[in-house]
PDB file of N, CA and C in Angstrom:
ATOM      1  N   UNK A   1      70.121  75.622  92.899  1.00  0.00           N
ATOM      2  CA  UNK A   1      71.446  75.775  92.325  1.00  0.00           C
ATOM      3  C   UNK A   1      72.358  74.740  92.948  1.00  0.00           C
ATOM      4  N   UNK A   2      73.248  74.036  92.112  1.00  0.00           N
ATOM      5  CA  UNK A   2      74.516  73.427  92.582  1.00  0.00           C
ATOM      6  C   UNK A   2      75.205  73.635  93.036  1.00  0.00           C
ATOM      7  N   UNK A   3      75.270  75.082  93.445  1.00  0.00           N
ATOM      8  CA  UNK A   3      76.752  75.103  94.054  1.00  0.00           C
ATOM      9  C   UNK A   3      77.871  75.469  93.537  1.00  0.00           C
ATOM     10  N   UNK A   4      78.004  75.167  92.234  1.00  0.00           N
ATOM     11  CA  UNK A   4      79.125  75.473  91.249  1.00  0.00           C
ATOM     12  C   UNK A   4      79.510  76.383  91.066  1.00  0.00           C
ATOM     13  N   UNK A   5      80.600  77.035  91.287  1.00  0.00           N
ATOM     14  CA  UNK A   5      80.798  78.444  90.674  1.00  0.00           C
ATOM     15  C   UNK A   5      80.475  79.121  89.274  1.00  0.00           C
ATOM     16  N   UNK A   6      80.025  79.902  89.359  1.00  0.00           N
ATOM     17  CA  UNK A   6      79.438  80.728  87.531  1.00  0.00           C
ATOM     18  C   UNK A   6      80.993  81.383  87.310  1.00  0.00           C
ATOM     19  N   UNK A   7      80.916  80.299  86.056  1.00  0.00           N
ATOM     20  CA  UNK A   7      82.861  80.949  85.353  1.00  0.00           C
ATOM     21  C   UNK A   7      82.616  82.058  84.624  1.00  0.00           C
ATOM     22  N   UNK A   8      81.539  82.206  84.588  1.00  0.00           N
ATOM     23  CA  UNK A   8      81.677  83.879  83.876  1.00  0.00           C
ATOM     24  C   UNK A   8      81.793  84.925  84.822  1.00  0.00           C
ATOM     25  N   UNK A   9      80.849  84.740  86.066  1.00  0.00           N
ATOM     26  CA  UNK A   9      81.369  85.735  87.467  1.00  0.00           C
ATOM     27  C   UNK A   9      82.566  85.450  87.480  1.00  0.00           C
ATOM     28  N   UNK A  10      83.251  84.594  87.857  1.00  0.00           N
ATOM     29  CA  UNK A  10      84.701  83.971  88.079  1.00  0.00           C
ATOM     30  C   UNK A  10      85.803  85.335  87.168  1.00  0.00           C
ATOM     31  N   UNK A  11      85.559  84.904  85.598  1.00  0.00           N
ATOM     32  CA  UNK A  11      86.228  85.521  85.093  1.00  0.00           C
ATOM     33  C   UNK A  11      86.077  86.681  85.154  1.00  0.00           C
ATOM     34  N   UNK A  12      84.779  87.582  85.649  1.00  0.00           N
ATOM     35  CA  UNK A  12      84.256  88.953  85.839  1.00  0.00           C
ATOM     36  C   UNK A  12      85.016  89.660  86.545  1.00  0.00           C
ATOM     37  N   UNK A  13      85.237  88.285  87.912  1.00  0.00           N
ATOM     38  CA  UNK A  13      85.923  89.216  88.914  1.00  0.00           C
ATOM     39  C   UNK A  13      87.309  89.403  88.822  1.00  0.00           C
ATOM     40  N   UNK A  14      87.734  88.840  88.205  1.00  0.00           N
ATOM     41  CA  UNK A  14      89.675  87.871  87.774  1.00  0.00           C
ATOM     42  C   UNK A  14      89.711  89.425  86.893  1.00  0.00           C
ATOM     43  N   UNK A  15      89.121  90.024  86.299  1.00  0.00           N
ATOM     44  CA  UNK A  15      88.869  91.352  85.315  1.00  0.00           C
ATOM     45  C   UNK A  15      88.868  92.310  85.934  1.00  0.00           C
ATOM     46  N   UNK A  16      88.069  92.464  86.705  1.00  0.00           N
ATOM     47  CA  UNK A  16      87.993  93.752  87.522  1.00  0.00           C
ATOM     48  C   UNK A  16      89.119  93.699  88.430  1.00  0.00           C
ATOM     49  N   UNK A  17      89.738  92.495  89.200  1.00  0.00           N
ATOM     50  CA  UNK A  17      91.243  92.450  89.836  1.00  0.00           C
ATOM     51  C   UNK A  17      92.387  92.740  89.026  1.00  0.00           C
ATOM     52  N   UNK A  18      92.353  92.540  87.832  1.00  0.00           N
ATOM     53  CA  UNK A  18      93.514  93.458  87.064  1.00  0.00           C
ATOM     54  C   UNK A  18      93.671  94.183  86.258  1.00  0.00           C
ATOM     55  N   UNK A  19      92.014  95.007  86.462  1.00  0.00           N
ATOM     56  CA  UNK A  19      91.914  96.124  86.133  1.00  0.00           C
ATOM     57  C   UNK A  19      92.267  97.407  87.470  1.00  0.00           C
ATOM     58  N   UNK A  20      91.985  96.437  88.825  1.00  0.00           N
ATOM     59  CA  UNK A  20      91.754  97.207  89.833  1.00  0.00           C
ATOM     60  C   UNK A  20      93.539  97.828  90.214  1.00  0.00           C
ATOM     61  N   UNK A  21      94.490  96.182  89.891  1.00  0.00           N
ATOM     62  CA  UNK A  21      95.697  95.929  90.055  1.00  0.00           C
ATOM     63  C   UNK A  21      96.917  97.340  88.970  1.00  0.00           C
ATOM     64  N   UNK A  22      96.175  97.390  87.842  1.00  0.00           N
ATOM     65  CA  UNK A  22      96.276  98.016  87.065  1.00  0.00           C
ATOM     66  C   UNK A  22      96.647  99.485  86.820  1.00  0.00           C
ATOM     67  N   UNK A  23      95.353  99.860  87.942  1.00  0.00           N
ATOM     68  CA  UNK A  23      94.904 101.242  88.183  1.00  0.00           C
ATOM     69  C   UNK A  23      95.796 101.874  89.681  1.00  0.00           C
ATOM     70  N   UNK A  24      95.749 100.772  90.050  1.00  0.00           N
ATOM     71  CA  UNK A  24      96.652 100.799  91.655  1.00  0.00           C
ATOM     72  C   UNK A  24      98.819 101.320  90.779  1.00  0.00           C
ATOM     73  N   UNK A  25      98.989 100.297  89.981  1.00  0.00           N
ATOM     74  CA  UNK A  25     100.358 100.517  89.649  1.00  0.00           C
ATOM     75  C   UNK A  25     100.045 102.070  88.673  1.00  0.00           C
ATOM     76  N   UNK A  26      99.440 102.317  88.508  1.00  0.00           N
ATOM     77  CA  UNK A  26      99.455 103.803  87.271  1.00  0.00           C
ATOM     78  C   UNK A  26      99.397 104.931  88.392  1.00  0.00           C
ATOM     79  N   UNK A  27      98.836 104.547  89.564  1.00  0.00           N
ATOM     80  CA  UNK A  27      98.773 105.586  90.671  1.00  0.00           C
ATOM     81  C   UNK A  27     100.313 106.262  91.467  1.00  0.00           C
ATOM     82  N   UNK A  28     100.283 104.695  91.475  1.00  0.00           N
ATOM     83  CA  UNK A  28     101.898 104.230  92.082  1.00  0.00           C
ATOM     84  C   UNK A  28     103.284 105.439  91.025  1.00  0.00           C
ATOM     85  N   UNK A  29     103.118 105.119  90.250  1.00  0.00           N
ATOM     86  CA  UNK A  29     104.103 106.187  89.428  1.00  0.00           C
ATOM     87  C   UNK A  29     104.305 107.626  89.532  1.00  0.00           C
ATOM     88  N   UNK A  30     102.614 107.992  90.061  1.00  0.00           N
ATOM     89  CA  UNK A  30     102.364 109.449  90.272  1.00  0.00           C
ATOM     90  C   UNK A  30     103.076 109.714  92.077  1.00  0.00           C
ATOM     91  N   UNK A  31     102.571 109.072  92.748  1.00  0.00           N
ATOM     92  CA  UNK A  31     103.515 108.998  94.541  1.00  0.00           C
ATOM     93  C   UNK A  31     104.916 109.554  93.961  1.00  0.00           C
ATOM     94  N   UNK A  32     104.943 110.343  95.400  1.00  0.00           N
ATOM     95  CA  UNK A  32     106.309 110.802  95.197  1.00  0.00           C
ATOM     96  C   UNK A  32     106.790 110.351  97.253  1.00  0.00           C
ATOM     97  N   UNK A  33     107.930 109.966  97.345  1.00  0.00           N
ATOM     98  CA  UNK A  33     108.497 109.837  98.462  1.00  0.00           C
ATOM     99  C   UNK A  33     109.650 110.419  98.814  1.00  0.00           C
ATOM    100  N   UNK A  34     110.110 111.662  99.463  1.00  0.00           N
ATOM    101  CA  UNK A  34     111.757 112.006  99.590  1.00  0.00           C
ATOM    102  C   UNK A  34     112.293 111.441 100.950  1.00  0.00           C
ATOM    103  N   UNK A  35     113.422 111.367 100.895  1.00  0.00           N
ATOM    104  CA  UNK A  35     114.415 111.011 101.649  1.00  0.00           C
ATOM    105  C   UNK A  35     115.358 111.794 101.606  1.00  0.00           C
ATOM    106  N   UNK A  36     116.695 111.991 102.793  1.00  0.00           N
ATOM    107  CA  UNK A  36     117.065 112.520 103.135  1.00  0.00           C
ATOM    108  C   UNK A  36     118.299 111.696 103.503  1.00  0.00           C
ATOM    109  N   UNK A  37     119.520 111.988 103.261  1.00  0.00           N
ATOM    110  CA  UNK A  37     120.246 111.572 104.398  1.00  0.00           C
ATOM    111  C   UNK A  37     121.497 112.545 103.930  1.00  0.00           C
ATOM    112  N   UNK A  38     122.629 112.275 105.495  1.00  0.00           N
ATOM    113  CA  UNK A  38     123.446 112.942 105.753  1.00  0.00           C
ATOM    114  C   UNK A  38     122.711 114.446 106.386  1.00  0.00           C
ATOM    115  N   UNK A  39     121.613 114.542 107.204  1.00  0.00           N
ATOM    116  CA  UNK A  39     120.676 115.869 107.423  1.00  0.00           C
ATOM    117  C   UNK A  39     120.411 116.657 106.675  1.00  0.00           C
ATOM    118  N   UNK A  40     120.152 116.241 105.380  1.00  0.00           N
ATOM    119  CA  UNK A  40     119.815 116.639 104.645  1.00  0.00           C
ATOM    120  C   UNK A  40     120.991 117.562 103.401  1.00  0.00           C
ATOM    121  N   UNK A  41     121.866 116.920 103.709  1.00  0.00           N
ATOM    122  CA  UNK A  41     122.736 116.960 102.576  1.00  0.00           C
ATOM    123  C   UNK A  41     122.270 116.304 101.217  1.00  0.00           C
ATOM    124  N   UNK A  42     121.659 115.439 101.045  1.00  0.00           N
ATOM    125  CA  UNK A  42     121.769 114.537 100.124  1.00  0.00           C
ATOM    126  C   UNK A  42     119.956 114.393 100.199  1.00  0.00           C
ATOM    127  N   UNK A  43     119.432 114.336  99.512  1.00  0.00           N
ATOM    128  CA  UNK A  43     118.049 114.631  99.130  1.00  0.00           C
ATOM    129  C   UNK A  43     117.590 113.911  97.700  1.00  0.00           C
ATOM    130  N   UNK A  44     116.740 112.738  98.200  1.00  0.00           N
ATOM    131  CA  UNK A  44     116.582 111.757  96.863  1.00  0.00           C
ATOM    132  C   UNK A  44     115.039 111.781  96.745  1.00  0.00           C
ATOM    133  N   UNK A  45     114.056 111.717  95.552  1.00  0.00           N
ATOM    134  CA  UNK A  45     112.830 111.652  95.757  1.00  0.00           C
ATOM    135  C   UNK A  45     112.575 110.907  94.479  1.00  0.00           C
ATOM    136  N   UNK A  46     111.807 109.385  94.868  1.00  0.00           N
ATOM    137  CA  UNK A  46     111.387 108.734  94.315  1.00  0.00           C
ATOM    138  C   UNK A  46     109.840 108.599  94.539  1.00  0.00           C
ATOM    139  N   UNK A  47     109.349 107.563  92.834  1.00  0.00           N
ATOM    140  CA  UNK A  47     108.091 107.495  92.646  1.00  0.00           C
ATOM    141  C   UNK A  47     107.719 106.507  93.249  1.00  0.00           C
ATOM    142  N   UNK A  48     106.502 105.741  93.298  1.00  0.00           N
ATOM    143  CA  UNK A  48     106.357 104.402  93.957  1.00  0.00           C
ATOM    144  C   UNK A  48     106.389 103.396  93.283  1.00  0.00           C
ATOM    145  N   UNK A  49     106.626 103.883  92.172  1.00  0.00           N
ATOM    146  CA  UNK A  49     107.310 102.167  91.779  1.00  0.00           C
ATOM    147  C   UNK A  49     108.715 102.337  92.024  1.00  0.00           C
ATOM    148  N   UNK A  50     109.550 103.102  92.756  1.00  0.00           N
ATOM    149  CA  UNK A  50     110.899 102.746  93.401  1.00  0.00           C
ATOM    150  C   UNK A  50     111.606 103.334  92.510  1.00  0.00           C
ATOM    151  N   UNK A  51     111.213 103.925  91.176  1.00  0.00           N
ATOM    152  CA  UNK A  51     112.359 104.654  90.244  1.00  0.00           C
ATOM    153  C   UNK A  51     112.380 106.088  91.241  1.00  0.00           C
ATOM    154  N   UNK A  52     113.787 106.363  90.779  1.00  0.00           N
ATOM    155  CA  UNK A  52     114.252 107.853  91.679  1.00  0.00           C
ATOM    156  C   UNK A  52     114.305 108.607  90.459  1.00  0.00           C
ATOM    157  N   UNK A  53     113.492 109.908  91.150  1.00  0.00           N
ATOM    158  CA  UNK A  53     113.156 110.737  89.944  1.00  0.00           C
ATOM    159  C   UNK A  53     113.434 112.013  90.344  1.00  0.00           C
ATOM    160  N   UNK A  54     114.650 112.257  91.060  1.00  0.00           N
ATOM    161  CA  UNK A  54     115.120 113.423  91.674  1.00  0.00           C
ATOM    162  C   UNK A  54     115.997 113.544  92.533  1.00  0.00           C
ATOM    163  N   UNK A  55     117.261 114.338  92.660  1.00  0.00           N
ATOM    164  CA  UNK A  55     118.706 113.961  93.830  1.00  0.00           C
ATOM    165  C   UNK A  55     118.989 115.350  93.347  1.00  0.00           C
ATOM    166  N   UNK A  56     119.020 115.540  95.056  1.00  0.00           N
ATOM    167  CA  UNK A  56     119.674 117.333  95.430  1.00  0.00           C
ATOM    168  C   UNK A  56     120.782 116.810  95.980  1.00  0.00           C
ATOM    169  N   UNK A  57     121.914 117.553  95.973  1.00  0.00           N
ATOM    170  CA  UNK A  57     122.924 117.584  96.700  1.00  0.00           C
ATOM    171  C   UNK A  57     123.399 118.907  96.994  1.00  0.00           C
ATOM    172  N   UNK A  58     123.613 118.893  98.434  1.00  0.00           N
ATOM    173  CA  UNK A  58     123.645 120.338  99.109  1.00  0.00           C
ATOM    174  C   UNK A  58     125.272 120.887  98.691  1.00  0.00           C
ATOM    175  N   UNK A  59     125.682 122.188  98.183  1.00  0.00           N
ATOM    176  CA  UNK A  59     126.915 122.562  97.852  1.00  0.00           C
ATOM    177  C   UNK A  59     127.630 121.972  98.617  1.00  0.00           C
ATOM    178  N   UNK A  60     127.544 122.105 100.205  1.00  0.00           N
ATOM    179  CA  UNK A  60     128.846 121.784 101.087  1.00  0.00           C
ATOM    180  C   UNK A  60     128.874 120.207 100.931  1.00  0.00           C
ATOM    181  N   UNK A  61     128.074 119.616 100.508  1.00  0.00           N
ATOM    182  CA  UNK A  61     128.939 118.014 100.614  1.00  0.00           C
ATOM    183  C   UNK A  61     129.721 117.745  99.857  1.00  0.00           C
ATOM    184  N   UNK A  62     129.608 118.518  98.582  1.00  0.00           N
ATOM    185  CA  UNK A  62     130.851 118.235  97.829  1.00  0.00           C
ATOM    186  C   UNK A  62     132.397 119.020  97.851  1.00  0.00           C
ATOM    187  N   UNK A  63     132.759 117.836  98.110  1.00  0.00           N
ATOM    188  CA  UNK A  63     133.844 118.205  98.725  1.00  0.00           C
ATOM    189  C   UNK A  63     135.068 117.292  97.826  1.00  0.00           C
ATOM    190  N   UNK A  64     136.288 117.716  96.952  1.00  0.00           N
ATOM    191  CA  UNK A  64     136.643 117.125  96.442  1.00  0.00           C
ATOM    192  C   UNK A  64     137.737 116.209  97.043  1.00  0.00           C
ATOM    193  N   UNK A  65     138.219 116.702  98.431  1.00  0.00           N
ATOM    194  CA  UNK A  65     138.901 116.011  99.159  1.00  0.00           C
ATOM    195  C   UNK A  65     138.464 114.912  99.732  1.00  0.00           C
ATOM    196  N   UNK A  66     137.094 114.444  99.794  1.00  0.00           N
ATOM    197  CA  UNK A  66     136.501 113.219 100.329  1.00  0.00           C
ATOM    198  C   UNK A  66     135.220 112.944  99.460  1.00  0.00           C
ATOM    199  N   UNK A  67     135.768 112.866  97.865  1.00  0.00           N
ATOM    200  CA  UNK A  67     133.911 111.889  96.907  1.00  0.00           C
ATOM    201  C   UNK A  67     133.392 111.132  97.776  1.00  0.00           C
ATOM    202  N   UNK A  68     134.047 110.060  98.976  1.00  0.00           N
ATOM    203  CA  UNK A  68     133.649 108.809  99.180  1.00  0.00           C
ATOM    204  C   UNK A  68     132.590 109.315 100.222  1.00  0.00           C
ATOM    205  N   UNK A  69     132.642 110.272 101.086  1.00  0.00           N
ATOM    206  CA  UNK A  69     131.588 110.215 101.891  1.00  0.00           C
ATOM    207  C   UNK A  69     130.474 111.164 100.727  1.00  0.00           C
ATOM    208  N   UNK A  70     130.562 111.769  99.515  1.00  0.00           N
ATOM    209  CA  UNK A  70     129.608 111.820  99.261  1.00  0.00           C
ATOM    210  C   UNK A  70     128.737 111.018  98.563  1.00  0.00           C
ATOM    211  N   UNK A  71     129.789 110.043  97.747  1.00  0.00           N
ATOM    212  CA  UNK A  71     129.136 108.722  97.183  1.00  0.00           C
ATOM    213  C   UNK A  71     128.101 107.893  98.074  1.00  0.00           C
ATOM    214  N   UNK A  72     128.911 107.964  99.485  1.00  0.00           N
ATOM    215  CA  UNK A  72     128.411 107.095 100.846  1.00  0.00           C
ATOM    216  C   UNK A  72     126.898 107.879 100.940  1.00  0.00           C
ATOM    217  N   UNK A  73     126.713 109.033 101.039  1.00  0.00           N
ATOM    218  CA  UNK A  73     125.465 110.003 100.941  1.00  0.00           C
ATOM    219  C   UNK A  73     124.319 109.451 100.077  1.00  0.00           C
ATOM    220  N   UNK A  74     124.563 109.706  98.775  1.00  0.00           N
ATOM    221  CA  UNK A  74     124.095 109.227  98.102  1.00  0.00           C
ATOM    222  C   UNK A  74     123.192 108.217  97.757  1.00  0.00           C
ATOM    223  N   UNK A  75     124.272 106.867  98.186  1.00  0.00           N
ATOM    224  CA  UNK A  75     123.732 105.525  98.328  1.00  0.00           C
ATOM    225  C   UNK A  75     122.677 105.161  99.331  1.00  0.00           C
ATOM    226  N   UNK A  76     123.268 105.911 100.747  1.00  0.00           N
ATOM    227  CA  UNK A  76     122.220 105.801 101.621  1.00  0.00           C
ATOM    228  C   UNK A  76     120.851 106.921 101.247  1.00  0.00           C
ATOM    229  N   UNK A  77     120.955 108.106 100.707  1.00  0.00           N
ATOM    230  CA  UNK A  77     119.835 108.463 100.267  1.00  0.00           C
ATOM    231  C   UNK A  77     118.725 107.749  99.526  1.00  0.00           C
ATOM    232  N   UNK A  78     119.399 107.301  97.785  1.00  0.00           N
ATOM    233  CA  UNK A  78     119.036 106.716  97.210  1.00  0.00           C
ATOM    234  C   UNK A  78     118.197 104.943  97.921  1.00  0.00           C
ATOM    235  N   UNK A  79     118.763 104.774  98.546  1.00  0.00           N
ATOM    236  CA  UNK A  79     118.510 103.489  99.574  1.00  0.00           C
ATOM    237  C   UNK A  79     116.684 103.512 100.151  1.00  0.00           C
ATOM    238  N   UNK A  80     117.278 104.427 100.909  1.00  0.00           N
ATOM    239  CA  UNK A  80     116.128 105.215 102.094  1.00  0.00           C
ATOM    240  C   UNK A  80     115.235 105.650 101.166  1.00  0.00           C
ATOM    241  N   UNK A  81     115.495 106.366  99.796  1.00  0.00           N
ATOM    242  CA  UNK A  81     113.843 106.598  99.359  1.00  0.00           C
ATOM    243  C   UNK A  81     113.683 105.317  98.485  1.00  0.00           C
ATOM    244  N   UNK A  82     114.518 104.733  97.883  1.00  0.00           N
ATOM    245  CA  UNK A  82     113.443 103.335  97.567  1.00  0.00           C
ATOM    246  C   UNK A  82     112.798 102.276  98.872  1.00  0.00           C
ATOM    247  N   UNK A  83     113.272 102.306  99.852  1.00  0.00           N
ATOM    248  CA  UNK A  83     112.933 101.594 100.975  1.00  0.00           C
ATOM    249  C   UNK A  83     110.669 102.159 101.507  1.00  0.00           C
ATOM    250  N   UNK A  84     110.996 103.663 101.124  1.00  0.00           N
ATOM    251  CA  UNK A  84     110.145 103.874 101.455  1.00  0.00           C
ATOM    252  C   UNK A  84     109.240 103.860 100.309  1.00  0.00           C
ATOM    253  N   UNK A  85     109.480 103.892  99.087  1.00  0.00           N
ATOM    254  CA  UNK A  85     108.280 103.841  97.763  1.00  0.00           C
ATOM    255  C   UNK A  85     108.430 101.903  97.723  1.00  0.00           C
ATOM    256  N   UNK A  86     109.029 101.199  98.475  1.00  0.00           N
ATOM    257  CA  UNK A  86     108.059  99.899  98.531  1.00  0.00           C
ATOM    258  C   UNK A  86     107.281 100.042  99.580  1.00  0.00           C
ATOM    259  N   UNK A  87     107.262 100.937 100.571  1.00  0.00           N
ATOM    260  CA  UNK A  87     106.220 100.864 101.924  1.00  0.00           C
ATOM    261  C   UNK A  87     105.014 101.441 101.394  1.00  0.00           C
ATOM    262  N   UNK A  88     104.939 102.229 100.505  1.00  0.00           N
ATOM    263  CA  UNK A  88     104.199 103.003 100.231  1.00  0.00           C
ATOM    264  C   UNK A  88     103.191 102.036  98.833  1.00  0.00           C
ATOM    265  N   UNK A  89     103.807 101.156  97.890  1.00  0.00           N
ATOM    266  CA  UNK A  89     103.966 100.433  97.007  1.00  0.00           C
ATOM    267  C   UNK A  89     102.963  99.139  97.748  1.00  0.00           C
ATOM    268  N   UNK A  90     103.707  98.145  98.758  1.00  0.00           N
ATOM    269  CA  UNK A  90     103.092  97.662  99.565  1.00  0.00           C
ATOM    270  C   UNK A  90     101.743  97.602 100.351  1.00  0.00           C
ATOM    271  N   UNK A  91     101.574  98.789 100.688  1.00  0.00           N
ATOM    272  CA  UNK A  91     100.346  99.658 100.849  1.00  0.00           C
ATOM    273  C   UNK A  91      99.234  99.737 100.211  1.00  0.00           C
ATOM    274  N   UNK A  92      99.646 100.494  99.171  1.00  0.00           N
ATOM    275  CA  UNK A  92      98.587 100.536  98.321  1.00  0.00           C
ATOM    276  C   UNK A  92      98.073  99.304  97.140  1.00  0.00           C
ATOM    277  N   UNK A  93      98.758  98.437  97.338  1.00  0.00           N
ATOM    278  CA  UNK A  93      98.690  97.416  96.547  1.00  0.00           C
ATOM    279  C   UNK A  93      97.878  96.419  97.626  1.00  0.00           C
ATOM    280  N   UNK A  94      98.041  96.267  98.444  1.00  0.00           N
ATOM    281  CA  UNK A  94      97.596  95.714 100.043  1.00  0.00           C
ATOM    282  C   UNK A  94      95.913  96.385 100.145  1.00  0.00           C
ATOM    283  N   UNK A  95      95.732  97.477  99.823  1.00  0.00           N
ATOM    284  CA  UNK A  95      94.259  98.490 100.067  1.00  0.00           C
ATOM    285  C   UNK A  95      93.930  97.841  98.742  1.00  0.00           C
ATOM    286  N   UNK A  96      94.286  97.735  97.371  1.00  0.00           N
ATOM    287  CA  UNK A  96      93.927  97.381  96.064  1.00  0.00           C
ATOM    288  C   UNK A  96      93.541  96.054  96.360  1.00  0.00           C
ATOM    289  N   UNK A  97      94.123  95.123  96.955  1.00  0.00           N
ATOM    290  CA  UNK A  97      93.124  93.457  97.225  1.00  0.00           C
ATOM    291  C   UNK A  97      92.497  93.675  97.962  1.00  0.00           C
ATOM    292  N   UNK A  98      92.869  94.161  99.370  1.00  0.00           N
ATOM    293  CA  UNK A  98      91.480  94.139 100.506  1.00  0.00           C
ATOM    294  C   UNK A  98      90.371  94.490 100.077  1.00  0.00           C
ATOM    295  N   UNK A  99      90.757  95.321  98.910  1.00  0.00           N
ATOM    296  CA  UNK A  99      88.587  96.058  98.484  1.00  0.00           C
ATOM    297  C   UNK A  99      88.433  95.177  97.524  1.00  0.00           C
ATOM    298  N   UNK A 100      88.836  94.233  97.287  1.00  0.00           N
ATOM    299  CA  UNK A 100      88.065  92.836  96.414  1.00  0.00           C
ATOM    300  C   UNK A 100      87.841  91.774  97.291  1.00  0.00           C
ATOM    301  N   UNK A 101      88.455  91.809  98.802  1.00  0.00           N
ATOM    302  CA  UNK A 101      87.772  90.241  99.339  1.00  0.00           C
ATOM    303  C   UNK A 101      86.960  90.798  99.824  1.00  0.00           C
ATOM    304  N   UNK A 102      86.352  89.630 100.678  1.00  0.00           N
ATOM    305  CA  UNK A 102      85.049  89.993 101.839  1.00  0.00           C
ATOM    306  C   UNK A 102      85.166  90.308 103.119  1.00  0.00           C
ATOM    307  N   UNK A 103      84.758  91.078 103.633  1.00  0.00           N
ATOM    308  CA  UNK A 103      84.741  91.595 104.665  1.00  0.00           C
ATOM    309  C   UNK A 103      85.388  90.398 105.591  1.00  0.00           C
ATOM    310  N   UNK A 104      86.871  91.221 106.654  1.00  0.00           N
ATOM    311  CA  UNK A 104      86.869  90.208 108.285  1.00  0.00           C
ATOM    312  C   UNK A 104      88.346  89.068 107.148  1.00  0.00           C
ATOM    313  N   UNK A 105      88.364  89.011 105.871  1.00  0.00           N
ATOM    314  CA  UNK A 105      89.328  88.271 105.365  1.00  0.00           C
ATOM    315  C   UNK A 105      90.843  88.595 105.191  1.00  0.00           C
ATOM    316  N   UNK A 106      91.472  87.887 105.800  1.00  0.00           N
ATOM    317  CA  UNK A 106      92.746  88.277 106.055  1.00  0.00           C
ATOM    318  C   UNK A 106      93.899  87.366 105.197  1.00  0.00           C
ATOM    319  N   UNK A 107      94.343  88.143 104.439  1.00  0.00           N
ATOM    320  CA  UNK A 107      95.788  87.015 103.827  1.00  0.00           C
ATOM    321  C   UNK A 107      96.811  87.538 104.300  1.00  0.00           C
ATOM    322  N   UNK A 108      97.314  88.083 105.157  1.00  0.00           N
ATOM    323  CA  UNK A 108      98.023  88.645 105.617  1.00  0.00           C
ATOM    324  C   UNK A 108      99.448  87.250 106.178  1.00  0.00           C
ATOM    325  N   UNK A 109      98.861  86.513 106.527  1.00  0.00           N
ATOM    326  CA  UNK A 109      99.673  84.891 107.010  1.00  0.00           C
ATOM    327  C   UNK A 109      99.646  84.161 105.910  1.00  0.00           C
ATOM    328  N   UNK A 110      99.258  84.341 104.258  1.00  0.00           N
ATOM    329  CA  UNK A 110      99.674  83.577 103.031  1.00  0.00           C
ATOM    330  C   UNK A 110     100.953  83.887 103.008  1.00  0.00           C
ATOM    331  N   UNK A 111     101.891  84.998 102.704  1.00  0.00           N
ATOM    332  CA  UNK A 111     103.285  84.905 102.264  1.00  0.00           C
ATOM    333  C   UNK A 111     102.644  84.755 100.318  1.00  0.00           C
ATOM    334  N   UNK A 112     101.285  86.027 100.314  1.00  0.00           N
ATOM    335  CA  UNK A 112     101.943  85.816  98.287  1.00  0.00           C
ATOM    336  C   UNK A 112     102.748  86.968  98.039  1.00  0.00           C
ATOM    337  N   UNK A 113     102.782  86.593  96.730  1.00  0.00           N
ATOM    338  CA  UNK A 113     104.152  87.543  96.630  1.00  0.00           C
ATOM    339  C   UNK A 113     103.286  89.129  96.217  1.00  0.00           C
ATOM    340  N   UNK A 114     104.836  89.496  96.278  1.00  0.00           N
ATOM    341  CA  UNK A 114     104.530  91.155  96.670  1.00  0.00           C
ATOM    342  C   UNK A 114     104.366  91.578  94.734  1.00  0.00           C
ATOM    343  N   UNK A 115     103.417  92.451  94.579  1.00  0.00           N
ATOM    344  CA  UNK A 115     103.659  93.308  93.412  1.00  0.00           C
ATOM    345  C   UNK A 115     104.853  94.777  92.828  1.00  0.00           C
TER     346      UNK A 115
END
């Protein structure tokens, strides 16, 4: 053999990576992540693709004499659980390539971009 790469393996595997890529983001939707802030005044729970698909707010924060600290609640809730459905996002998208290279291979020092 030459040496050459077989473009039909090539394309085999380029297939099964975004099928694998695929299956990884359909998972991602089902994750759920909550967050919390203000001690739990303010209660946000997002999916892993970062949409928020749920916000409690505890009776006593609302308070009509001060919206702004509950707006302030909020934001930092809302914040904190998308922060964590990209960690989680990151992750599993990170486990979704590692089980297509070869063993001991690290891209970790490329800088590609994130999904």
């Amino acid at each position: 053999m030459d040496g050459t790469p077989n473009m039909a393996d090539l394309f085999g595997k380029m297939a099964d990576m975004q099928q694998r890529v695929a299956d990884t983001q359909a998972k991602l939707a089902e994750e759920r992540v909550t967050a919390e802030a203000g001690g739990g005044m303010v209660t946000v729970t997002a999916d892993g693709t970062g949409r928020v698909v749920s916000l409690k707010i505890e009776p006593d924060a609302v308070d009509p004499d001060d919206v702004e600290l509950l707006e302030d609640l909020i934001v930092a809730g809302v914040n904190k659980a998308i922060e964590e459905a990209e960690a989680v996002k990151a992750r599993k998208m990170q486990e979704a390539a590692s089980s297509m290279l070869p063993p001991g291979l690290d891209l970790g020092g490329l800088d590609l971009p994130k999904f």
